[in-house]
C-alpha atoms as a PDB file:
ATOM      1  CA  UNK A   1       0.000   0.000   0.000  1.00  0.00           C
ATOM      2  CA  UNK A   2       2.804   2.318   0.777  1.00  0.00           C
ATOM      3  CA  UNK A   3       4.261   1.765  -2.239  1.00  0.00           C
ATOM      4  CA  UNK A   4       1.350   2.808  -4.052  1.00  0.00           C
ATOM      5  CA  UNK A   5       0.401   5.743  -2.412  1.00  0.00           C
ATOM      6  CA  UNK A   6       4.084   7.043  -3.630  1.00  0.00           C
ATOM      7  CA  UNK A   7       3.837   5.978  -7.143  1.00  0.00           C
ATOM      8  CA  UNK A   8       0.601   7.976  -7.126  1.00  0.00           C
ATOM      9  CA  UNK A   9       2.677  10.705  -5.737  1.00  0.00           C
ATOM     10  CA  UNK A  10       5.236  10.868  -8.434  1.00  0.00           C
ATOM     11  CA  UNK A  11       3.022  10.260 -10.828  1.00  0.00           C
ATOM     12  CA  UNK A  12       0.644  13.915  -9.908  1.00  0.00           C
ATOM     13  CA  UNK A  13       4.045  16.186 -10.341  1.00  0.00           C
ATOM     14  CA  UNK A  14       5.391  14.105 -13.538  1.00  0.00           C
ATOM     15  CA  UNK A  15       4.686  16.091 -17.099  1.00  0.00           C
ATOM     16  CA  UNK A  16       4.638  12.692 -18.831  1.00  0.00           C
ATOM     17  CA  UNK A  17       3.865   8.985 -17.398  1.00  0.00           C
ATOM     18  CA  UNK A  18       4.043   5.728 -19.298  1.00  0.00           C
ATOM     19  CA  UNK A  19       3.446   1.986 -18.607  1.00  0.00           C
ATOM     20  CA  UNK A  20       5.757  -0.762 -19.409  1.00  0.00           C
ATOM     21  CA  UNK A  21       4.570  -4.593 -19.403  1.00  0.00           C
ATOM     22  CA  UNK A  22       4.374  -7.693 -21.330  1.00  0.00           C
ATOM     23  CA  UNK A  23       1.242  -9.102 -22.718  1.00  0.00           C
ATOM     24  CA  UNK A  24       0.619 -11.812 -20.220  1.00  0.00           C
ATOM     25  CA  UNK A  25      -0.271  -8.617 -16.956  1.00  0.00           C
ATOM     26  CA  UNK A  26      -3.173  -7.905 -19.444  1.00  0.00           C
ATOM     27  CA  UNK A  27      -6.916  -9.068 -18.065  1.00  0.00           C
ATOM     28  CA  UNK A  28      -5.221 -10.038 -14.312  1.00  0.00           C
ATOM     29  CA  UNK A  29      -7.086  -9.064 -11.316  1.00  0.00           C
ATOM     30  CA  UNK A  30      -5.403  -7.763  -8.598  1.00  0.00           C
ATOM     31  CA  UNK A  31      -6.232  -6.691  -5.064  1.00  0.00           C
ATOM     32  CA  UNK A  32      -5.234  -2.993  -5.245  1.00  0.00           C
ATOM     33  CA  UNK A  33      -6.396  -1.051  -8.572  1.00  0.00           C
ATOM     34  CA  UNK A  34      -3.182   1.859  -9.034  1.00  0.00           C
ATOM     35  CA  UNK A  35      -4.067   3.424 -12.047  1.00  0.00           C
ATOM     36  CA  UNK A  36      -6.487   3.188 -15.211  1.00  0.00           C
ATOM     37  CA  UNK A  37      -5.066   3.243 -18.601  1.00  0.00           C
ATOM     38  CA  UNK A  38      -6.000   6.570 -18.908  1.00  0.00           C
ATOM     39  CA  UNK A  39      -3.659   8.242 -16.780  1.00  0.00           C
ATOM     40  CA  UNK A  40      -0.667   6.772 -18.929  1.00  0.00           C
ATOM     41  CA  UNK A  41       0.475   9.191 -22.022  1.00  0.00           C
ATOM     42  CA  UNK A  42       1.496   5.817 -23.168  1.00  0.00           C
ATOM     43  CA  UNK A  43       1.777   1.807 -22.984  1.00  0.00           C
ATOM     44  CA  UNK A  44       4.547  -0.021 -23.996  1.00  0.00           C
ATOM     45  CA  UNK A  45       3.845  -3.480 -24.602  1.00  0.00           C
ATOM     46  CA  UNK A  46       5.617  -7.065 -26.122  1.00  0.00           C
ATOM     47  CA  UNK A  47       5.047  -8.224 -29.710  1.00  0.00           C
ATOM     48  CA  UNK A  48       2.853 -10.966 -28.342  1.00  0.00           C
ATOM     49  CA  UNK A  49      -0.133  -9.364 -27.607  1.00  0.00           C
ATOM     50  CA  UNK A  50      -3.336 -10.303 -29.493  1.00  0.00           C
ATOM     51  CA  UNK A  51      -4.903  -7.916 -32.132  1.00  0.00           C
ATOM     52  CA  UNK A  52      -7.749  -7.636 -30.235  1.00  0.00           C
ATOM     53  CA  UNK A  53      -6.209  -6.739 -27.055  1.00  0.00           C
ATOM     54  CA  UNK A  54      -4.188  -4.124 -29.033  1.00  0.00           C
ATOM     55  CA  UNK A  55      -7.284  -2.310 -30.509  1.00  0.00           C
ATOM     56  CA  UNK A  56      -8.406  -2.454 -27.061  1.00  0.00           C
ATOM     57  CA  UNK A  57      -6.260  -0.543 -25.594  1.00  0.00           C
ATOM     58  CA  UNK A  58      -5.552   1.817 -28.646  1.00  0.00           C
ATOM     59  CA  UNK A  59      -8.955   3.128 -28.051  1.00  0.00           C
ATOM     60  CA  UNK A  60      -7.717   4.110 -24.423  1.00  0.00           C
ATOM     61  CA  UNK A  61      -4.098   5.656 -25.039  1.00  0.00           C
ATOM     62  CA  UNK A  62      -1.298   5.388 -26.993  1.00  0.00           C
ATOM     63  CA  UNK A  63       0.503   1.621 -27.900  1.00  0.00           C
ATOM     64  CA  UNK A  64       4.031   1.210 -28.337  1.00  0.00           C
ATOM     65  CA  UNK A  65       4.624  -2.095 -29.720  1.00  0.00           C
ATOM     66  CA  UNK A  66       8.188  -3.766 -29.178  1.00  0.00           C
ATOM     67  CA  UNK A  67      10.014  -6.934 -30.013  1.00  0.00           C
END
């Protein structure tokens, strides 16, 4: 919990934030929420996701697809 209190912290005085993670943290439930998908200028995500899961989240922010 600490931990996420001063993420959200950092987060409120950065100009920019982005999101880094591989396919397989897409669709997991957890038991603290952080953020929404939203509040990320963008994601960067692994060549494996699905096309569907890609269009997704296109329609939420901005995808940065790497292999």
């Amino acid at each position: 919990e600490i931990e996420m209190v001063v993420k959200k912290a950092v987060m409120r005085q950065s100009d920019k934030c982005y999101l880094l993670c591989d396919h397989t943290k897409l669709g997991k439930k957890h038991f603290f929420k952080m953020n929404d998908i939203y509040d990320f200028d963008a994601l960067y995500i692994d060549d494996e996701i699905d096309e569907e899961s890609l269009q997704k989240l296109k329609e939420m922010t901005q995808v940065v697809v790497c292999d």
